[in-house]
N, C-alpha and C. Protein backbone atom coordinates (compact mmCIF):
# COMPACT_ATOMS: atom_id res chain seq x y z
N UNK A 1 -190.97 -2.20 -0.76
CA UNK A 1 -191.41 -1.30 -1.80
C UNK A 1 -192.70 -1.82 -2.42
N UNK A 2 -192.98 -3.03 -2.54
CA UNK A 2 -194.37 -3.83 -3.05
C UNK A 2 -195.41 -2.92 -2.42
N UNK A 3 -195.40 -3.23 -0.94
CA UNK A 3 -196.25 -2.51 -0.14
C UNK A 3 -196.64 -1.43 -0.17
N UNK A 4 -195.71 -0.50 -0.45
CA UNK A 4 -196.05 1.03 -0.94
C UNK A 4 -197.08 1.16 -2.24
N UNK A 5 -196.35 0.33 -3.07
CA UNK A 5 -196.83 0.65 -4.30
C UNK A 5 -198.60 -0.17 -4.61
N UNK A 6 -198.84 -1.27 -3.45
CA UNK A 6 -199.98 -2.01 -2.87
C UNK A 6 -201.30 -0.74 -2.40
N UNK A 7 -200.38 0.03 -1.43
CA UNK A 7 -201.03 0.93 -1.01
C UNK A 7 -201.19 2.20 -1.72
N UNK A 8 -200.59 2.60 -2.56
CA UNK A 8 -200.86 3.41 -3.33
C UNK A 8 -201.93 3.01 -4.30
N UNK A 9 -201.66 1.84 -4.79
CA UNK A 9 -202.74 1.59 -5.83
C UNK A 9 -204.29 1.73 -5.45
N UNK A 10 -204.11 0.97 -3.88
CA UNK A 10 -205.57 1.26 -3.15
C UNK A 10 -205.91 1.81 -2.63
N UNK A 11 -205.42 3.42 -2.98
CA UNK A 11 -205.91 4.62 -2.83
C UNK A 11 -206.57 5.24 -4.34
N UNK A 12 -205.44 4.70 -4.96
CA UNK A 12 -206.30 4.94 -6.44
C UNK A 12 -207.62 4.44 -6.32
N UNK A 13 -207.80 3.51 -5.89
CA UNK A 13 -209.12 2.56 -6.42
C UNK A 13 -210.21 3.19 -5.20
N UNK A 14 -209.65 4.26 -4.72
CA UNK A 14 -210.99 4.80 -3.55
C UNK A 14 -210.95 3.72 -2.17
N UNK A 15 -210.20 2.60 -2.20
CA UNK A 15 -210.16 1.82 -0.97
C UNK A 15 -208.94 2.29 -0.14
N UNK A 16 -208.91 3.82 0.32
CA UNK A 16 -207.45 3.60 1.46
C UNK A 16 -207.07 3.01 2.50
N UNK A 17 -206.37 2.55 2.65
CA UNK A 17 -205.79 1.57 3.57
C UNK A 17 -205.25 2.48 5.60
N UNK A 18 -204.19 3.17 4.91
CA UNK A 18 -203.42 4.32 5.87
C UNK A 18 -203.95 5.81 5.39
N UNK A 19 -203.60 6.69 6.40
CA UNK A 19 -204.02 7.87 6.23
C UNK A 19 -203.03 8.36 5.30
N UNK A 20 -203.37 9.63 4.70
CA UNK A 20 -202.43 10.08 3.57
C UNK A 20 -201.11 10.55 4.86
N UNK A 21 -200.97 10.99 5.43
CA UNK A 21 -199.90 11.68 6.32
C UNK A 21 -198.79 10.12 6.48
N UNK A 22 -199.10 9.17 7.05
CA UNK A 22 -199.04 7.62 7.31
C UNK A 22 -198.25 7.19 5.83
N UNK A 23 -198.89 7.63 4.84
CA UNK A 23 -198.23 7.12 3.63
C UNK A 23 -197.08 8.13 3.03
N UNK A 24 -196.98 8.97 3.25
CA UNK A 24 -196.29 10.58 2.96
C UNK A 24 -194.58 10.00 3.71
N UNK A 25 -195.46 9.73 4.85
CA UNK A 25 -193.91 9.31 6.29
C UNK A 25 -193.35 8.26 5.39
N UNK A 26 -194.31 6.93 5.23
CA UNK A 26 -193.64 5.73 4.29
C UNK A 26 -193.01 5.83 2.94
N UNK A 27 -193.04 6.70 2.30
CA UNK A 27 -192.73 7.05 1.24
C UNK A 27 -191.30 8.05 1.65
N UNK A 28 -191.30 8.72 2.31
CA UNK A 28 -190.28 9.49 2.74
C UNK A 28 -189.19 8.40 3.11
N UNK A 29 -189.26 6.95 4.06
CA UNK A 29 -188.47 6.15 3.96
C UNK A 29 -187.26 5.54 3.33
N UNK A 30 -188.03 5.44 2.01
CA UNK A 30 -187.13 4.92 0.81
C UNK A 30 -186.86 5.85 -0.16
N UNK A 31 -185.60 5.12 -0.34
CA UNK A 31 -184.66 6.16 -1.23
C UNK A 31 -185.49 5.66 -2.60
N UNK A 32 -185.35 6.53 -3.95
CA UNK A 32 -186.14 5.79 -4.91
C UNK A 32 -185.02 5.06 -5.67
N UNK A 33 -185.25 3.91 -6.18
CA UNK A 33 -183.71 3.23 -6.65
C UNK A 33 -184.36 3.40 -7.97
N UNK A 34 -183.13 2.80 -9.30
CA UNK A 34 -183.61 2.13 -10.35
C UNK A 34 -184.05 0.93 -10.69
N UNK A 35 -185.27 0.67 -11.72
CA UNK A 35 -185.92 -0.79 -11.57
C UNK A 35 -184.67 -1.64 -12.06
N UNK A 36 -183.67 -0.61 -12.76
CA UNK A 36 -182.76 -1.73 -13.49
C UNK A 36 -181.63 -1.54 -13.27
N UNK A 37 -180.94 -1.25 -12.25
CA UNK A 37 -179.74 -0.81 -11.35
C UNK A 37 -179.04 -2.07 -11.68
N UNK A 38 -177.22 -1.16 -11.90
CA UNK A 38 -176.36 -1.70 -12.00
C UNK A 38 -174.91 -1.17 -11.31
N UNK A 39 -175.33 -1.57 -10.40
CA UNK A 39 -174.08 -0.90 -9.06
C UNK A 39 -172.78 -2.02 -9.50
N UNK A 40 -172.42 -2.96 -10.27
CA UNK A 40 -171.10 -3.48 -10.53
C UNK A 40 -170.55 -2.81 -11.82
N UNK A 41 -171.10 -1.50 -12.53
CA UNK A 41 -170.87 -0.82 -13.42
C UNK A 41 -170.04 0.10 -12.60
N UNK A 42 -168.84 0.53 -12.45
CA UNK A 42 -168.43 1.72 -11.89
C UNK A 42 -168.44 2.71 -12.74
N UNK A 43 -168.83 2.96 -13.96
CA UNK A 43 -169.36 3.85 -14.93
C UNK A 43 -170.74 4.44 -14.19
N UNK A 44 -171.29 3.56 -13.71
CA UNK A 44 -172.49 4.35 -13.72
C UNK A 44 -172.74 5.47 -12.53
N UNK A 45 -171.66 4.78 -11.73
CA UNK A 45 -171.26 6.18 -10.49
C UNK A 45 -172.47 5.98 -9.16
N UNK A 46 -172.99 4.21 -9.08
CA UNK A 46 -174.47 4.51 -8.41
C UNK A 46 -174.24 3.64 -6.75
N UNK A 47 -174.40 4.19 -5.95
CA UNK A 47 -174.22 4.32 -4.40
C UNK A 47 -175.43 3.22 -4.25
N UNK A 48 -174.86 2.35 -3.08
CA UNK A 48 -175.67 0.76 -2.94
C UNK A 48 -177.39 1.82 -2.21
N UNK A 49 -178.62 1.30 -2.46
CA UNK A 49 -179.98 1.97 -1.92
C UNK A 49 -179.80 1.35 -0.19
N UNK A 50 -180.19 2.28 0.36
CA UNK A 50 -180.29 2.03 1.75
C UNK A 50 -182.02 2.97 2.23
N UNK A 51 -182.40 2.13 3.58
CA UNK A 51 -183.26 3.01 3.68
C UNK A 51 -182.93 3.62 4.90
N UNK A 52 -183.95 4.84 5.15
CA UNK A 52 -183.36 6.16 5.72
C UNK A 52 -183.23 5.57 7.43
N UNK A 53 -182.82 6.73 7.99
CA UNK A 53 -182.84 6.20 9.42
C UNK A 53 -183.63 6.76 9.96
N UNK A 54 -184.13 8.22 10.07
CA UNK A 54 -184.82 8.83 10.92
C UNK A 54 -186.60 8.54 10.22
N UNK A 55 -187.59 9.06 11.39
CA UNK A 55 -188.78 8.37 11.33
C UNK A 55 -189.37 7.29 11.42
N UNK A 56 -188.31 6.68 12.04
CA UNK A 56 -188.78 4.61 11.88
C UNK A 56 -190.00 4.53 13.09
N UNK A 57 -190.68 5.71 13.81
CA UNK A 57 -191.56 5.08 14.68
C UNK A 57 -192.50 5.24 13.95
N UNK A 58 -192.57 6.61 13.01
CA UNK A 58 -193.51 6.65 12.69
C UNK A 58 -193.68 5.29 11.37
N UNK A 59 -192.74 5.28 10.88
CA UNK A 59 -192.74 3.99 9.67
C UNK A 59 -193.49 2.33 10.44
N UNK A 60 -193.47 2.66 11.66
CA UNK A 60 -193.57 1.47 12.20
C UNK A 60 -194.78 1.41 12.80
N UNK A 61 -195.00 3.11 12.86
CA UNK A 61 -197.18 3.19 13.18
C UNK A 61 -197.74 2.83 12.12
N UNK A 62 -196.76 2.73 10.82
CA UNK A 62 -198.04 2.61 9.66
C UNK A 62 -198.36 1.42 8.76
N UNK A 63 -197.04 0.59 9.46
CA UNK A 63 -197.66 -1.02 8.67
C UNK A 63 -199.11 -1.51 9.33
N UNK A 64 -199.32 -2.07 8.52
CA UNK A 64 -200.51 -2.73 8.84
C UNK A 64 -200.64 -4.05 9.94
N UNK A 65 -201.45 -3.88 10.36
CA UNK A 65 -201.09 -4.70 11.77
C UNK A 65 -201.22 -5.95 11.53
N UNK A 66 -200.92 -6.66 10.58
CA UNK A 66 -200.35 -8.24 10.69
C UNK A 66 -198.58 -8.27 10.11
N UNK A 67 -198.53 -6.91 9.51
CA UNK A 67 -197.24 -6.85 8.60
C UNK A 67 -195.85 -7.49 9.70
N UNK A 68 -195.24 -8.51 9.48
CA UNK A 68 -194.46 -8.82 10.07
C UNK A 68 -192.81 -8.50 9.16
N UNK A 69 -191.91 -8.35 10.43
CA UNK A 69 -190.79 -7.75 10.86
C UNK A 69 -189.63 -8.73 10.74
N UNK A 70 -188.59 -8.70 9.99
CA UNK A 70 -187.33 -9.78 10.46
C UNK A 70 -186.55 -8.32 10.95
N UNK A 71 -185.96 -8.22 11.77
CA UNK A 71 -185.01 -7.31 12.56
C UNK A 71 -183.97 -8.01 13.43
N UNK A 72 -182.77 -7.22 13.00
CA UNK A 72 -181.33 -7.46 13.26
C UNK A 72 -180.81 -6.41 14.14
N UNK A 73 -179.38 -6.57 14.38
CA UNK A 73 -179.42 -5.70 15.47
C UNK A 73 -178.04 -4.98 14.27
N UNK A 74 -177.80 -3.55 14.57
CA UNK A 74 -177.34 -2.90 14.05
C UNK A 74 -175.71 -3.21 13.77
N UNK A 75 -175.25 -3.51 12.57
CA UNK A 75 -173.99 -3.99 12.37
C UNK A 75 -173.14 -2.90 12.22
N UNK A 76 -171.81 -2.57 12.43
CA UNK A 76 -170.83 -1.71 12.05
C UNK A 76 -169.89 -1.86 11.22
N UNK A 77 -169.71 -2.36 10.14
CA UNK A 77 -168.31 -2.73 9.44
C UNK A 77 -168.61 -2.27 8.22
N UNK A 78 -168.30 -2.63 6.90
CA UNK A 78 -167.75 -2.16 5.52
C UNK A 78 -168.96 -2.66 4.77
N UNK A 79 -169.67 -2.17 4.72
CA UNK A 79 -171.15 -2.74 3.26
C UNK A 79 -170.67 -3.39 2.08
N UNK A 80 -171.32 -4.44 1.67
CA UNK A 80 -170.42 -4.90 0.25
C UNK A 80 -171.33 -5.51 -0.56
N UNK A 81 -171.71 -5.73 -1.52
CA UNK A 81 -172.33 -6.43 -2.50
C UNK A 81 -171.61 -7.18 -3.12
N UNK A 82 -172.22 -8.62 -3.26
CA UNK A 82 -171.39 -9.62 -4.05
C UNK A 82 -172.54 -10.01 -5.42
N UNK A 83 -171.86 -10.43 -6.80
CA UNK A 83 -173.13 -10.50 -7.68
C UNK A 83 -172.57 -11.83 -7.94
N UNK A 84 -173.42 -12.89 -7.88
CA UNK A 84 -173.40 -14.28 -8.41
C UNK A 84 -174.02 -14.05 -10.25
N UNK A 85 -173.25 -14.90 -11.02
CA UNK A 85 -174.01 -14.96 -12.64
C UNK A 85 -173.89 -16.29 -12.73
N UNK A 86 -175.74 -16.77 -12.77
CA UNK A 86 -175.31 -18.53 -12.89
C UNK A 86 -174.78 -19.15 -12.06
N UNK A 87 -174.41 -18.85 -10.89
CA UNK A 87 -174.40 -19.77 -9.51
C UNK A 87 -173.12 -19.40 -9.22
N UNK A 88 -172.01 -18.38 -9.93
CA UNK A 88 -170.50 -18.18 -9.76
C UNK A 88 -170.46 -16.99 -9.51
N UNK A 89 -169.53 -16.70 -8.46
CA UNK A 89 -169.15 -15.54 -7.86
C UNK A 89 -168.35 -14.56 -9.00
N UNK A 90 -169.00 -13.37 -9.34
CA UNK A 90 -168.44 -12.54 -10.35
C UNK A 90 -167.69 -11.46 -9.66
N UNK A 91 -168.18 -10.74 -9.23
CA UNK A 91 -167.54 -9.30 -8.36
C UNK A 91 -168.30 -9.11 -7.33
N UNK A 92 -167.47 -8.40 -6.66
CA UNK A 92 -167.43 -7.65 -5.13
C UNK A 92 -167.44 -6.55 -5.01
N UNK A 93 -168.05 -5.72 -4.28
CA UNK A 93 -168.43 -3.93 -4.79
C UNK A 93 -168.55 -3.04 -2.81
N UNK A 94 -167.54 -2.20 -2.45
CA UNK A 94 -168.06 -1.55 -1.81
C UNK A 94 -169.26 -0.63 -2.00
N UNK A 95 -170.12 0.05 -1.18
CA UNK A 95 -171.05 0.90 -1.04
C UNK A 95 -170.70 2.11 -2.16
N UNK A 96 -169.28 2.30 -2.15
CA UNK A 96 -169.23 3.09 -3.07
C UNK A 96 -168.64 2.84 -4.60
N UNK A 97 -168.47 1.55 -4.54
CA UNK A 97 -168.28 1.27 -6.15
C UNK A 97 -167.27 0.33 -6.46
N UNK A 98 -166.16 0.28 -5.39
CA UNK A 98 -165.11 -0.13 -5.33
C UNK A 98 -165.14 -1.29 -5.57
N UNK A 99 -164.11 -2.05 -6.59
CA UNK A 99 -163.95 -3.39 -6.84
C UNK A 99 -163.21 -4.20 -5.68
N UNK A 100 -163.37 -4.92 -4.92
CA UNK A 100 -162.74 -5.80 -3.74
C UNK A 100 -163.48 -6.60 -3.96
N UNK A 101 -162.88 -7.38 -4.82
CA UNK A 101 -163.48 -9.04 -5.74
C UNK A 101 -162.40 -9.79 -4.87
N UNK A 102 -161.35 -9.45 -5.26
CA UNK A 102 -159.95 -10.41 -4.79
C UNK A 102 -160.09 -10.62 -3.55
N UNK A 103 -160.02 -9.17 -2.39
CA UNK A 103 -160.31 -9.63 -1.05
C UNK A 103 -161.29 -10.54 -0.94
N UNK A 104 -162.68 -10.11 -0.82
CA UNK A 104 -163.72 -11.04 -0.59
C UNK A 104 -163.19 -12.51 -1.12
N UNK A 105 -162.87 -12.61 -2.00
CA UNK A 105 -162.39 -14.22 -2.38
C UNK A 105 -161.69 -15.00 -1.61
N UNK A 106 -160.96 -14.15 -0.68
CA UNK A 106 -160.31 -14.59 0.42
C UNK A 106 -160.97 -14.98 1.62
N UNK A 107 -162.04 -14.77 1.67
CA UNK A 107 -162.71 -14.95 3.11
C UNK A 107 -163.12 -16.71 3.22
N UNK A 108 -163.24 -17.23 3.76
CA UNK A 108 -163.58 -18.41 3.48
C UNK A 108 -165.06 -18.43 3.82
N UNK A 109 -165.45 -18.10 4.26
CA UNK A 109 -167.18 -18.09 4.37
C UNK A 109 -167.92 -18.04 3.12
N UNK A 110 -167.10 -17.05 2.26
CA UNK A 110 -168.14 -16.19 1.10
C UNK A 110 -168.04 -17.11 -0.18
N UNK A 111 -168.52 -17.73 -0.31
CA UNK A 111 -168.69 -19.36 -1.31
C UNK A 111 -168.44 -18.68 -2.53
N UNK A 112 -167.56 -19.42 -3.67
CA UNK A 112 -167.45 -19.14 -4.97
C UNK A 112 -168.57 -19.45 -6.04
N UNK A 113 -169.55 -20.71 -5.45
CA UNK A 113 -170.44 -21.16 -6.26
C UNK A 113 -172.07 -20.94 -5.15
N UNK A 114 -172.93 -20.73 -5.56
CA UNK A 114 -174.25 -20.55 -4.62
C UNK A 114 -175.14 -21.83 -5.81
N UNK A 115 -176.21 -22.28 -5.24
CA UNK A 115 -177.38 -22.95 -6.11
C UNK A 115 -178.34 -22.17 -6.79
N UNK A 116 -177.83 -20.92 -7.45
CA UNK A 116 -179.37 -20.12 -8.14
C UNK A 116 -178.68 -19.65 -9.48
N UNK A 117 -178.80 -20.57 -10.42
CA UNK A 117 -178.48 -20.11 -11.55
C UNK A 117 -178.95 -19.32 -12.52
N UNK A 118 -178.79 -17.75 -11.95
CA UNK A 118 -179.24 -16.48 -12.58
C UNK A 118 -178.50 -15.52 -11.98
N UNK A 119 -178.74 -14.10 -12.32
CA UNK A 119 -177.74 -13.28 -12.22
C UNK A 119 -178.91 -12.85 -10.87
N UNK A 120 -177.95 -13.24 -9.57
CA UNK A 120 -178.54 -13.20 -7.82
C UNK A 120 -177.28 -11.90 -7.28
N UNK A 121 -177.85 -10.72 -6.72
CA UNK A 121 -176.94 -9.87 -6.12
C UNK A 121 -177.37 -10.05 -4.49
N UNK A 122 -176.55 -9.75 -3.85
CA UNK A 122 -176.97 -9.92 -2.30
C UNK A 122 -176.11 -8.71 -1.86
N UNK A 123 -176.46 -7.89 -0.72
CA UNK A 123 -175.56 -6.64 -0.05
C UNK A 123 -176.03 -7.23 1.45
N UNK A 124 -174.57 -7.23 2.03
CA UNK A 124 -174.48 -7.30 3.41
C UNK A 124 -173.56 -6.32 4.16
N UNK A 125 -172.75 -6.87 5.32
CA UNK A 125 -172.02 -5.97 6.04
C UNK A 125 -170.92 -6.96 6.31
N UNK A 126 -170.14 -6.71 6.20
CA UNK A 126 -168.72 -7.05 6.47
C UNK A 126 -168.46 -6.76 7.94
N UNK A 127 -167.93 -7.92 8.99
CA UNK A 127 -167.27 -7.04 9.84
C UNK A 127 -166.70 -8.17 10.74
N UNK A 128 -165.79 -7.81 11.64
CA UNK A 128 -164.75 -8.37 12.54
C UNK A 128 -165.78 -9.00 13.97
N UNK A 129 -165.82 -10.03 14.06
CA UNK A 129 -166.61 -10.36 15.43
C UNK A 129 -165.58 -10.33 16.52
N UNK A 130 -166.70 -9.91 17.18
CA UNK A 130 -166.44 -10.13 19.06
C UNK A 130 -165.19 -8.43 19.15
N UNK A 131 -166.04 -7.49 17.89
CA UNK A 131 -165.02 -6.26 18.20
C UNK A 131 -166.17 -4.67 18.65
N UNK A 132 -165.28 -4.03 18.95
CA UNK A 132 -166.58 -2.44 19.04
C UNK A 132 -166.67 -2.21 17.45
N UNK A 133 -167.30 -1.61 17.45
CA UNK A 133 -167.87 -0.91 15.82
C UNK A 133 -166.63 -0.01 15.24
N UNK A 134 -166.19 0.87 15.97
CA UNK A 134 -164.78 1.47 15.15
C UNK A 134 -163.82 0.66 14.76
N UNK A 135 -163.73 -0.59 15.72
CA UNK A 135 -162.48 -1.85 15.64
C UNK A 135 -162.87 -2.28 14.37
N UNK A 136 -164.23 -2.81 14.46
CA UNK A 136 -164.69 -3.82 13.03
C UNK A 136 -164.48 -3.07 11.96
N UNK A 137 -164.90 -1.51 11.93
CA UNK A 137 -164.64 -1.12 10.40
C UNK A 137 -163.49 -0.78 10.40
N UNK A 138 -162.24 -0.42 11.09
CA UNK A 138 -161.15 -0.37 10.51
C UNK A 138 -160.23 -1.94 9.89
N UNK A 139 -161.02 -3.22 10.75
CA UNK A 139 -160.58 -3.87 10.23
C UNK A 139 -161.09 -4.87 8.76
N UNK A 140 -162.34 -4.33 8.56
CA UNK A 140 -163.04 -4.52 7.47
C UNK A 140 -162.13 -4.01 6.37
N UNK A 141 -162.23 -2.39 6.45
CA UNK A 141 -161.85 -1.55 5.57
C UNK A 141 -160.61 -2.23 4.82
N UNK A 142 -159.78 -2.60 5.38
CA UNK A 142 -158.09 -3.19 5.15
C UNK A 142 -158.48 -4.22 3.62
């Protein structure tokens, strides 16, 4: 999102970077989130930000050609957000809001304490190795 808002600015300033069509596609990408989102509120009713799926060639004609890429290969299982406060594991949040604090606590991978003492959220994917994608999320889901 930096980047967008990089390139937008230096269009303001008369220096464009990408063509307007190029930036239209990139912008179409991302969902717009809040600067001050609070997805462990289930009051607030707010669905984890993802970005879109369709158009990624064109998203991918329009970085700039040193812009480098970390890419993964497509996971199948249960989305989850965990929020650390002060280095301690607070709650656990499906995609859609759901509290699964307790499960996650169970996993032994997913550490109770991290080294970043501030309020650190992370969203990953949950899922069953060495399974097909329907296997992993039904056994995520549980």
């Amino acid at each position: 999102m930096r980047d967008v808002k990089y390139l937008d600015e230096q269009y303001r300033l008369g220096e464009s970077i990408i063509s307007d069509g190029a930036f239209k596609q990139l912008e179409k990408l991302f969902i717009p989130v809040d600067p001050e989102p609070n997805y462990f509120n289930q009051e607030n009713n707010k669905l984890l930000p993802k970005l879109a799926k369709e158009n990624y060639k064109e998203f991918l004609k329009s970085l700039l050609t040193k812009t480098r890429l970390s890419i993964q290969p497509k996971i199948d299982g249960c989305a989850i957000a965990i929020r650390y406060i002060d280095g301690n594991f607070n709650k656990a949040i499906t995609k859609n809001g759901l509290d699964v604090s307790s499960q996650i606590k169970q996993i032994k991978n997913v550490p109770d304490c991290i080294p970043i003492k501030r309020d650190f959220q992370i969203r990953g994917e949950l899922y069953a190795t060495n399974q097909i994608a329907g296997i992993s999320q039904r056994i995520t889901r549980k």
